[in-house]
Protein backbone atom coordinates (compact mmCIF):
# COMPACT_ATOMS: atom_id res chain seq x y z
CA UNK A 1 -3.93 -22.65 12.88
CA UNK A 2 -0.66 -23.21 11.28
CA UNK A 3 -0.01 -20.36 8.74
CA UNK A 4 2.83 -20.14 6.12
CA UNK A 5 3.34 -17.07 3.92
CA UNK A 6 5.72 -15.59 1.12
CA UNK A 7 5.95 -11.90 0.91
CA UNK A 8 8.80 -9.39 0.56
CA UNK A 9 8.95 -7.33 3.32
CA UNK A 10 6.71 -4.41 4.13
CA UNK A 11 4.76 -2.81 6.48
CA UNK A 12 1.75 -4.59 5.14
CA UNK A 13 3.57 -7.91 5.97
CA UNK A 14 4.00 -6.87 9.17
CA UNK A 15 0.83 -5.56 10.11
CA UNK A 16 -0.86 -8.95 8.84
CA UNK A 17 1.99 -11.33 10.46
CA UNK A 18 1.60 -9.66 13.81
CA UNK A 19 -1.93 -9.79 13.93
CA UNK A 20 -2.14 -13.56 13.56
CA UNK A 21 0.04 -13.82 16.34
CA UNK A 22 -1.24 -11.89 18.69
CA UNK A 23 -4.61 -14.07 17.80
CA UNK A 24 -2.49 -17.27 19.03
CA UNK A 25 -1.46 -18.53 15.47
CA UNK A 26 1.73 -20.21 14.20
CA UNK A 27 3.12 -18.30 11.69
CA UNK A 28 5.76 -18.97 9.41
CA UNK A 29 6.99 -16.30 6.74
CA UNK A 30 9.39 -17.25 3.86
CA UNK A 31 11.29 -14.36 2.36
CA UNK A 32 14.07 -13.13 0.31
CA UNK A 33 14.32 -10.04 2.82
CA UNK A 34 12.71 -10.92 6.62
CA UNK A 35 12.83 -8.76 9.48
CA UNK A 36 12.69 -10.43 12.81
CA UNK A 37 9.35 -10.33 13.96
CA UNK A 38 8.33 -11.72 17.85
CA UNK A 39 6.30 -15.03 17.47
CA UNK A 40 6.90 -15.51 13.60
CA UNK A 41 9.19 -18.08 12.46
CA UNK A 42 11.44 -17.07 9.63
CA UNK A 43 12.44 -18.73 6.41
CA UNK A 44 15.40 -16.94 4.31
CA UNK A 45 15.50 -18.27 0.93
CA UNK A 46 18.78 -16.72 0.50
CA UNK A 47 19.80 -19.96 2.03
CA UNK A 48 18.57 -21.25 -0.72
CA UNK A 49 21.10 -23.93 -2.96
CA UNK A 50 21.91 -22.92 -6.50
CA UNK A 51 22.21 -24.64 -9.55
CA UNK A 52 23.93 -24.67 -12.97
CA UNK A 53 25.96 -22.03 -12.07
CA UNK A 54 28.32 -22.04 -15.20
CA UNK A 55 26.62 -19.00 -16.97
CA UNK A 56 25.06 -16.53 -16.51
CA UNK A 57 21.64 -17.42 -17.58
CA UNK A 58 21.56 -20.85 -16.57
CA UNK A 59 22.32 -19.24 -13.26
CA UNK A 60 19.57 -17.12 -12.84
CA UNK A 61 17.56 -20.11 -14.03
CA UNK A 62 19.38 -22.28 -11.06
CA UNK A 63 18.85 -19.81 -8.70
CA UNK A 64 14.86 -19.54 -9.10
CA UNK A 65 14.87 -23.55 -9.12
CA UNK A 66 16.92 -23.56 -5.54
CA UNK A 67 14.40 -21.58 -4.27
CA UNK A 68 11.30 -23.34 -5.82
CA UNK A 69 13.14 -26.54 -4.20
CA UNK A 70 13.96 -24.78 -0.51
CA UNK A 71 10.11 -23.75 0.06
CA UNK A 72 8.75 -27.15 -0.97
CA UNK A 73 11.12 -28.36 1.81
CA UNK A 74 10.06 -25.42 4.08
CA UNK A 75 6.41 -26.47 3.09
CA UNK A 76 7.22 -29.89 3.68
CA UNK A 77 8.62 -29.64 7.60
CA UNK A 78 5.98 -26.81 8.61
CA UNK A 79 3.00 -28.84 6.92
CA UNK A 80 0.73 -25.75 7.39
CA UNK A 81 -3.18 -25.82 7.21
CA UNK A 82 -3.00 -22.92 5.06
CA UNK A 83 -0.26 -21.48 2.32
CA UNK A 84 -0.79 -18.03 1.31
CA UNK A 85 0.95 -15.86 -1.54
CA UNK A 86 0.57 -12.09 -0.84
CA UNK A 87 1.44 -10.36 -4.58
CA UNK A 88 2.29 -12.52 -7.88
CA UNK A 89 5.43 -10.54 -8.03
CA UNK A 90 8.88 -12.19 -7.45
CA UNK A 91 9.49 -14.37 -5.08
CA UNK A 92 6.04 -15.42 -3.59
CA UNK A 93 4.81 -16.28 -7.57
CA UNK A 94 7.33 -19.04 -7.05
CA UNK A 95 4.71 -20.56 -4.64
CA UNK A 96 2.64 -21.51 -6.75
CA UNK A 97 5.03 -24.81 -8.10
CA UNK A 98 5.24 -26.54 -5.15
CA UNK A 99 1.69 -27.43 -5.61
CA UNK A 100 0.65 -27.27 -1.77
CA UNK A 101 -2.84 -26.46 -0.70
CA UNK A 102 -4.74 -25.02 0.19
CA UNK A 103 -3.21 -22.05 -1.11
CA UNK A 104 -4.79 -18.53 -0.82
CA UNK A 105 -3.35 -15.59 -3.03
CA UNK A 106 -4.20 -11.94 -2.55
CA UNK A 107 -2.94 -10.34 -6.06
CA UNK A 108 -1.67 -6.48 -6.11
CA UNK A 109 -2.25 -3.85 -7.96
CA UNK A 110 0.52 -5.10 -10.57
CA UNK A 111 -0.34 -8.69 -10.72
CA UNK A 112 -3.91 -8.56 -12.39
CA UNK A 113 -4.63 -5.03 -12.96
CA UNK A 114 -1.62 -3.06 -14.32
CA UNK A 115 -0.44 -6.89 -16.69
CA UNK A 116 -0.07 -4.88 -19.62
CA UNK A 117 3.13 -3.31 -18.50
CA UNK A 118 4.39 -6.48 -17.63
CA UNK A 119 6.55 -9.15 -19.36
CA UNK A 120 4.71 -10.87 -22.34
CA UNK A 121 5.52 -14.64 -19.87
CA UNK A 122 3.26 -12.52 -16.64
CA UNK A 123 -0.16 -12.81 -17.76
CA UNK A 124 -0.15 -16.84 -18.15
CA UNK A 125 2.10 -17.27 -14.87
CA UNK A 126 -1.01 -15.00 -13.41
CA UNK A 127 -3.65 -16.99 -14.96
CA UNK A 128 -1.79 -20.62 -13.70
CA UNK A 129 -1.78 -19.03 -10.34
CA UNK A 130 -5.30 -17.87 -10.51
CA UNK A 131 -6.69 -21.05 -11.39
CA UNK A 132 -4.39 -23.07 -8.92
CA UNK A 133 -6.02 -20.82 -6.00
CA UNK A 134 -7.96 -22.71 -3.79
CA UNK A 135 -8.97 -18.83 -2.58
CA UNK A 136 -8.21 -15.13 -3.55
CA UNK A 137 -8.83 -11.98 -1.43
CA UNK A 138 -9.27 -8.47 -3.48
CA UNK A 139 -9.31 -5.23 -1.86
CA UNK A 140 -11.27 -3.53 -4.10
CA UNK A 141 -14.42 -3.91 -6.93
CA UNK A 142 -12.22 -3.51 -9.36
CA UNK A 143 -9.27 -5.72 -8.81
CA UNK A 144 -12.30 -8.25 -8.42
CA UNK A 145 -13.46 -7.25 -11.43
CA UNK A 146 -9.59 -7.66 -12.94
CA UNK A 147 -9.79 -11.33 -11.25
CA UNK A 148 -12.95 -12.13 -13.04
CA UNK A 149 -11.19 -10.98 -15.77
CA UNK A 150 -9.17 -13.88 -15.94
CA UNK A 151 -11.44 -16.50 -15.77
CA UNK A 152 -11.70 -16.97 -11.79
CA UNK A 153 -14.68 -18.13 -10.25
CA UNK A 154 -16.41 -15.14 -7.90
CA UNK A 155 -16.77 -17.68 -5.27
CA UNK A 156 -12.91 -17.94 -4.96
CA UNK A 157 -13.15 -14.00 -4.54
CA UNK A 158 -13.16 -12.64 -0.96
CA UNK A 159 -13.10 -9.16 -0.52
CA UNK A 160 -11.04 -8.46 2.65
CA UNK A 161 -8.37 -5.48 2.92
CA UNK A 162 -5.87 -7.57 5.04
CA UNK A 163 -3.67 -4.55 4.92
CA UNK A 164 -6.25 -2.70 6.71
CA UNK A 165 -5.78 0.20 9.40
CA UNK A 166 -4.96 0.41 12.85
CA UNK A 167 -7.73 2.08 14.39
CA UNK A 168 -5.86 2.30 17.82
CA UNK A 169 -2.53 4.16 16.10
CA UNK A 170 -4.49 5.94 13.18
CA UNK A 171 -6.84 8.03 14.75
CA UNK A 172 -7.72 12.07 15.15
CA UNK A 173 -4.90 13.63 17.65
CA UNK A 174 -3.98 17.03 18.64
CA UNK A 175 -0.82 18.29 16.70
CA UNK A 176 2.53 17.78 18.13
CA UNK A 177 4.15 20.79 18.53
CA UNK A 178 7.52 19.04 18.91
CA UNK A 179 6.99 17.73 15.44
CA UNK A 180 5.95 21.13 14.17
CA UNK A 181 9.05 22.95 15.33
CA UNK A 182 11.57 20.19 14.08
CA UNK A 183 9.83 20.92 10.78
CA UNK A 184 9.78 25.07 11.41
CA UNK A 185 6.21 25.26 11.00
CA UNK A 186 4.42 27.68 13.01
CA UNK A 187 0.79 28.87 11.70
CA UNK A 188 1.16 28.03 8.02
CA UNK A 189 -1.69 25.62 6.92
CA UNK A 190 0.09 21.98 5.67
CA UNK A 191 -0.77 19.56 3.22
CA UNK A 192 0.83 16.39 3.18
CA UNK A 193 1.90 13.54 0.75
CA UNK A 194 3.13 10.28 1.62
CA UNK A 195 3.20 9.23 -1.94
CA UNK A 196 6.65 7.12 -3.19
CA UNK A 197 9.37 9.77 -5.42
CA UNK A 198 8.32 7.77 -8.45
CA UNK A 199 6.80 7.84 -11.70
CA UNK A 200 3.04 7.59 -11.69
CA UNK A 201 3.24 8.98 -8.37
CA UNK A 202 2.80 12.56 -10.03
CA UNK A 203 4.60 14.34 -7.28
CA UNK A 204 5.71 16.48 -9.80
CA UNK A 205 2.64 17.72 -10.39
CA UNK A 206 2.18 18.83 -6.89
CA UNK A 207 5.19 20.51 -7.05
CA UNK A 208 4.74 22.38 -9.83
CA UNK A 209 1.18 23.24 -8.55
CA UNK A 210 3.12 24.66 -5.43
CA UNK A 211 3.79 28.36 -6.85
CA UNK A 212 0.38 29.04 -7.96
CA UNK A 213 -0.84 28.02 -4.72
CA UNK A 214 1.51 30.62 -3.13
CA UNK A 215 -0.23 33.31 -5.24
CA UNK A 216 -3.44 32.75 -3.12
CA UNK A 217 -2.04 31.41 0.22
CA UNK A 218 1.19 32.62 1.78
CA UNK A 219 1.32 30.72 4.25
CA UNK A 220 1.07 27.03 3.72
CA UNK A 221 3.99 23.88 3.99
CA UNK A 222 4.08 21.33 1.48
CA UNK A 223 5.19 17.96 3.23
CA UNK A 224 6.32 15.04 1.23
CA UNK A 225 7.52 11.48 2.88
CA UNK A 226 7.64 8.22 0.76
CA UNK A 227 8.67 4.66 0.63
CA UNK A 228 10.11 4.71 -1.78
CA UNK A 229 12.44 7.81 -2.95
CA UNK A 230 14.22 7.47 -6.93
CA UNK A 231 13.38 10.77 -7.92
CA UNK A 232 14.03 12.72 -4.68
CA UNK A 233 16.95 14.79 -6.34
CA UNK A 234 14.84 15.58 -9.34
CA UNK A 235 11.98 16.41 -7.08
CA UNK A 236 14.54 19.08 -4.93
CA UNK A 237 15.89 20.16 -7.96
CA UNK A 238 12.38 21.33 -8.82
CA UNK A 239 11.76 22.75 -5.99
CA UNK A 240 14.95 25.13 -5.92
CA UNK A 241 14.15 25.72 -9.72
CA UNK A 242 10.64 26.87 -8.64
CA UNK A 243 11.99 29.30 -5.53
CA UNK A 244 9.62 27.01 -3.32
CA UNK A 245 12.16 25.60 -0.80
CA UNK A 246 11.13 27.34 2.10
CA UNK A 247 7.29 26.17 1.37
CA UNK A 248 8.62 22.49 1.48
CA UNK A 249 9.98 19.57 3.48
CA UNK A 250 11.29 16.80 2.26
CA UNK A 251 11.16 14.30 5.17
CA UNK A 252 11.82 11.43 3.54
CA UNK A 253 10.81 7.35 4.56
CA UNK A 254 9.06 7.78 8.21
CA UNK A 255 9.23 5.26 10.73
CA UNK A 256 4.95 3.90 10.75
CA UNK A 257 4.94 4.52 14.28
CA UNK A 258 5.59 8.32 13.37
CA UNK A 259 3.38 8.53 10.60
CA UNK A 260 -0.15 9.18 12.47
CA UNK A 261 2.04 12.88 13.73
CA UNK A 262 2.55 13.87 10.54
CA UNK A 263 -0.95 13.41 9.72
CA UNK A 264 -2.18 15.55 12.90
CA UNK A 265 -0.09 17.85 11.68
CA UNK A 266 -2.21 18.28 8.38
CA UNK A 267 -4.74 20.37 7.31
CA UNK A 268 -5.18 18.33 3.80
CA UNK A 269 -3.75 14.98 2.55
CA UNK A 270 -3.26 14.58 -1.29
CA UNK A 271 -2.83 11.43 -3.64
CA UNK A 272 -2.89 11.99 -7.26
CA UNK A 273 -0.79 8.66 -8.59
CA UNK A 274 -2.06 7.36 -12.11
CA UNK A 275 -2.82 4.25 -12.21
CA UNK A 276 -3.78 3.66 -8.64
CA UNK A 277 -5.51 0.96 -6.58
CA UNK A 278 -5.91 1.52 -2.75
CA UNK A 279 -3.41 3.45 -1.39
CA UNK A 280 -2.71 2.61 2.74
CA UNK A 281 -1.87 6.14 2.90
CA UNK A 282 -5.80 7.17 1.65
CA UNK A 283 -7.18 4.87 4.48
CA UNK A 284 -4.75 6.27 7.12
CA UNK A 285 -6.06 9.91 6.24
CA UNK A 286 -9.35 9.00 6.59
CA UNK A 287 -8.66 6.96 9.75
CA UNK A 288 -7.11 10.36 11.23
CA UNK A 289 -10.47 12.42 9.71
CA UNK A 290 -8.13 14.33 7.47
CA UNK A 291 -9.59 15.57 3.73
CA UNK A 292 -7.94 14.12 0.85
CA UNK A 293 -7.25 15.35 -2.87
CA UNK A 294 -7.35 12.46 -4.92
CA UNK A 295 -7.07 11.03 -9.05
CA UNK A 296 -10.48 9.97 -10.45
CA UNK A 297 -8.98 6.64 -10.54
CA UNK A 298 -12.16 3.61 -9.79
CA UNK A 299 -10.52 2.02 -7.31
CA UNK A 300 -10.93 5.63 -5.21
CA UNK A 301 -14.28 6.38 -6.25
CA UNK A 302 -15.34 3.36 -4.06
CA UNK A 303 -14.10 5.43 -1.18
CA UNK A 304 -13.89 8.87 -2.64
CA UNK A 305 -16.96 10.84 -3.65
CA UNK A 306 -16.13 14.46 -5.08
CA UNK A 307 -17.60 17.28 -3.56
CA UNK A 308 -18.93 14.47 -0.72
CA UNK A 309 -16.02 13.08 1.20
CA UNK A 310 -12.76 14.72 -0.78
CA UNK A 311 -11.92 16.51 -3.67
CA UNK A 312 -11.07 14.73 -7.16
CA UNK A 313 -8.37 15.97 -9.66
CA UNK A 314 -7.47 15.31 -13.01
CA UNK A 315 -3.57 14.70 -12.02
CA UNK A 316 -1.97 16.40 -15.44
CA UNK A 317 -4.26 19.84 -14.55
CA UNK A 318 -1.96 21.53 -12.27
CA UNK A 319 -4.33 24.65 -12.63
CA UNK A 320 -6.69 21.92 -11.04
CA UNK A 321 -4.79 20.57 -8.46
CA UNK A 322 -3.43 24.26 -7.00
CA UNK A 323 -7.66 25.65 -7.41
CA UNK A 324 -8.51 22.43 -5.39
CA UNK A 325 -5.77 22.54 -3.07
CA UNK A 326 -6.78 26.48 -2.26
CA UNK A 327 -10.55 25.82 -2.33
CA UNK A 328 -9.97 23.52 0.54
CA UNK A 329 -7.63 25.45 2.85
CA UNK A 330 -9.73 28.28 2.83
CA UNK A 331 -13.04 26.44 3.62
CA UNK A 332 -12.59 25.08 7.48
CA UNK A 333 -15.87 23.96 7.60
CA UNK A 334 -15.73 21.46 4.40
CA UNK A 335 -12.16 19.88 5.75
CA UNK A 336 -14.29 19.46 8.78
CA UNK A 337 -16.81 17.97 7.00
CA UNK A 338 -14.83 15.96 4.68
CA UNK A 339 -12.82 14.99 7.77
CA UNK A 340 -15.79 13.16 10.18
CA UNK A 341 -17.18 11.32 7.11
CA UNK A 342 -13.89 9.77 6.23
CA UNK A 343 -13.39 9.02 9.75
CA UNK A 344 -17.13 7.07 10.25
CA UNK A 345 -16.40 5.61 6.74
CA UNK A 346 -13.27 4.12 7.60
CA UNK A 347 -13.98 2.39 10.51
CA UNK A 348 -17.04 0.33 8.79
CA UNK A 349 -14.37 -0.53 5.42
CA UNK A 350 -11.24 -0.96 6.35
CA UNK A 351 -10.79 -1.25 10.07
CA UNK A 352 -7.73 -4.00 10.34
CA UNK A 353 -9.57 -6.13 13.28
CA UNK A 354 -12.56 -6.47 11.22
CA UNK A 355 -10.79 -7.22 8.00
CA UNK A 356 -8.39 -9.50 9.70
CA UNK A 357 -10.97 -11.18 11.44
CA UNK A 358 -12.51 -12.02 7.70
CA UNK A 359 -9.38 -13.21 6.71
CA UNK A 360 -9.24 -15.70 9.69
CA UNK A 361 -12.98 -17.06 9.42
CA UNK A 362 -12.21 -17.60 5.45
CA UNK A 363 -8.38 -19.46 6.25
CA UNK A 364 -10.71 -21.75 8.56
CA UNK A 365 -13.56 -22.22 5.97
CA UNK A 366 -10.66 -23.65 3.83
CA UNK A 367 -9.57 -26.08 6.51
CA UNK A 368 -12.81 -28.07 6.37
């Protein structure tokens, strides 16, 4: 098949684009921001003409009409069998007015089930797009359930986590011990976050939790890495304020390839953002058989049971969080637990081959 896609650049993007290569597709990505990426053929719509450039509103205006104008050119000379918009956000909702099909869109978190926080404008742009979908893909019951909100018909709905995991990188390992002395770990039990430095990721919470942890267990690292990283000097600053330095690294954005150490390295994994959908970083844990602490959040509970699989949290409790967090480092035999049912769990939900493969069988449904 001939494949086009918009989507800003991420390791989801990648993942996905790669995939259909290596499964002998053509692929063509359009982006604001692409990476070079073997076998896909890029699109920069920085390249993109601009119009009405003599103010400064009329220019913003010009600029989103350029790029309307460059992808239905793009769309044009590729003439792809299908055209698929990953997020509603800016620039793949721009997609939608070139009027090509048949167009697949798999909404994010933001798009359909978050709206309210967005412009007054988003909610009918989402709606056109919904209803101009010749297919959507949701990763979860309840951003199907947001879909259906909108009037979409559940036989556009596909549930298929395209962004799923990497069985072959994400998987239980012994701990690196090259990784554990560049961190100065020795025998401290760690718990890790991977959670972006931003609000609604409720790091803060974890941090403060930190020193009432310490009252039970000495020795125990906190580890935090993130995408994406606004509040890391208010999160240090914390952390000094609270004399927890020493029981913290702050390792900031790891390369993927890296990530599947840190979890080996892990006793726990925690995730406490508010709202939430499906965090990649939840699946990954799970992939590696490592117990989570997790917000009560409904998109988790599909793959979260308390007391079951992980522990739940209300993510404002920091009594809560630190009793979890201790409960669980002092009960091997419950991690272990937790750990082998998130690991036979994952690989029936969200194992990428499988999920990918869905995604391919429904792009060639759409063909016929």
């Amino acid at each position: 098949m001939k494949i086009c896609t918009i989507a800003f650049r991420s390791i989801h993007t990648r993942k996905y684009l790669q995939w259909l290569v290596k499964r002998g597709h053509e692929v063509h990505w359009i982006s604001e921001d692409p990476e070079a990426i073997d076998g896909v053929n890029l699109w920069d719509m920085r390249k993109a003409a601009a119009y009405f450039s003599f103010s400064s509103r009329l220019r913003r205006a010009g600029k989103q009409i350029g790029r309307v104008i460059y992808i239905w050119k793009a769309l044009k000379q590729i003439r792809p069998d299908i055209f698929h918009l990953h997020t509603l956000y800016y620039p793949s909702f721009l997609g939608i007015f070139t009027g090509y099909h048949p167009l697949v869109i798999s909404p994010w978190n933001g798009d359909v089930l978050w709206s309210k926080k967005r412009p007054y404008y988003h909610r009918y742009i989402v709606k056109q797009a919904l209803k101009k979908a010749d297919a959507l893909t949701a990763d979860n019951d309840i951003m199907k359930s947001g879909l259906l909100g909108y009037g979409v018909s559940g036989e556009k709905i596909n549930t298929i986590r395209w962004y799923g995991i990497d069985t072959r990188l994400f998987r239980p390992m012994p701990k690196d011990r090259e990784l554990l002395d560049k961190l100065k770990i020795k025998d401290e039990l760690v718990v890790l976050s991977l959670r972006s430095l931003e609000k609604g990721y409720n790091i803060d919470k974890i941090i403060r939790s930190i020193p009432l942890v310490l009252q039970k267990i000495k020795k125990v690292v906190f580890i935090f890495g993130w995408h994406s990283g606004g509040l890391e000097k208010e999160m240090r600053l914390l952390a000094k304020e609270l004399q927890i330095e020493d029981n913290v690294r702050f390792v900031g954005k790891l390369p993927y390839e890296d990530i599947p150490k840190y979890y080996a390295i892990s006793d726990l994994a925690i995730s406490i953002a508010s709202p939430d959908s499906t965090p990649a970083c939840l699946l990954e844990a799970m992939a590696c058989g490592i117990p989570v602490i997790v917000s009560p959040e409904k998109a988790i509970t599909e793959f979260i049971k308390d007391g079951i699989n992980g522990e739940m949290v209300d993510p404002n409790d920091i009594n809560e969080i630190a009793a979890k967090i201790v409960r669980l480092l002092l009960d091997d035999e419950k991690r272990k637990v937790y750990g082998e049912k998130n690991l036979a769990q994952l690989k029936e939900i969200a194992d990428i081959d499988v999920e990918m493969s869905k995604l391919e069988q429904m792009y060639k449904g759409l063909m016929i």
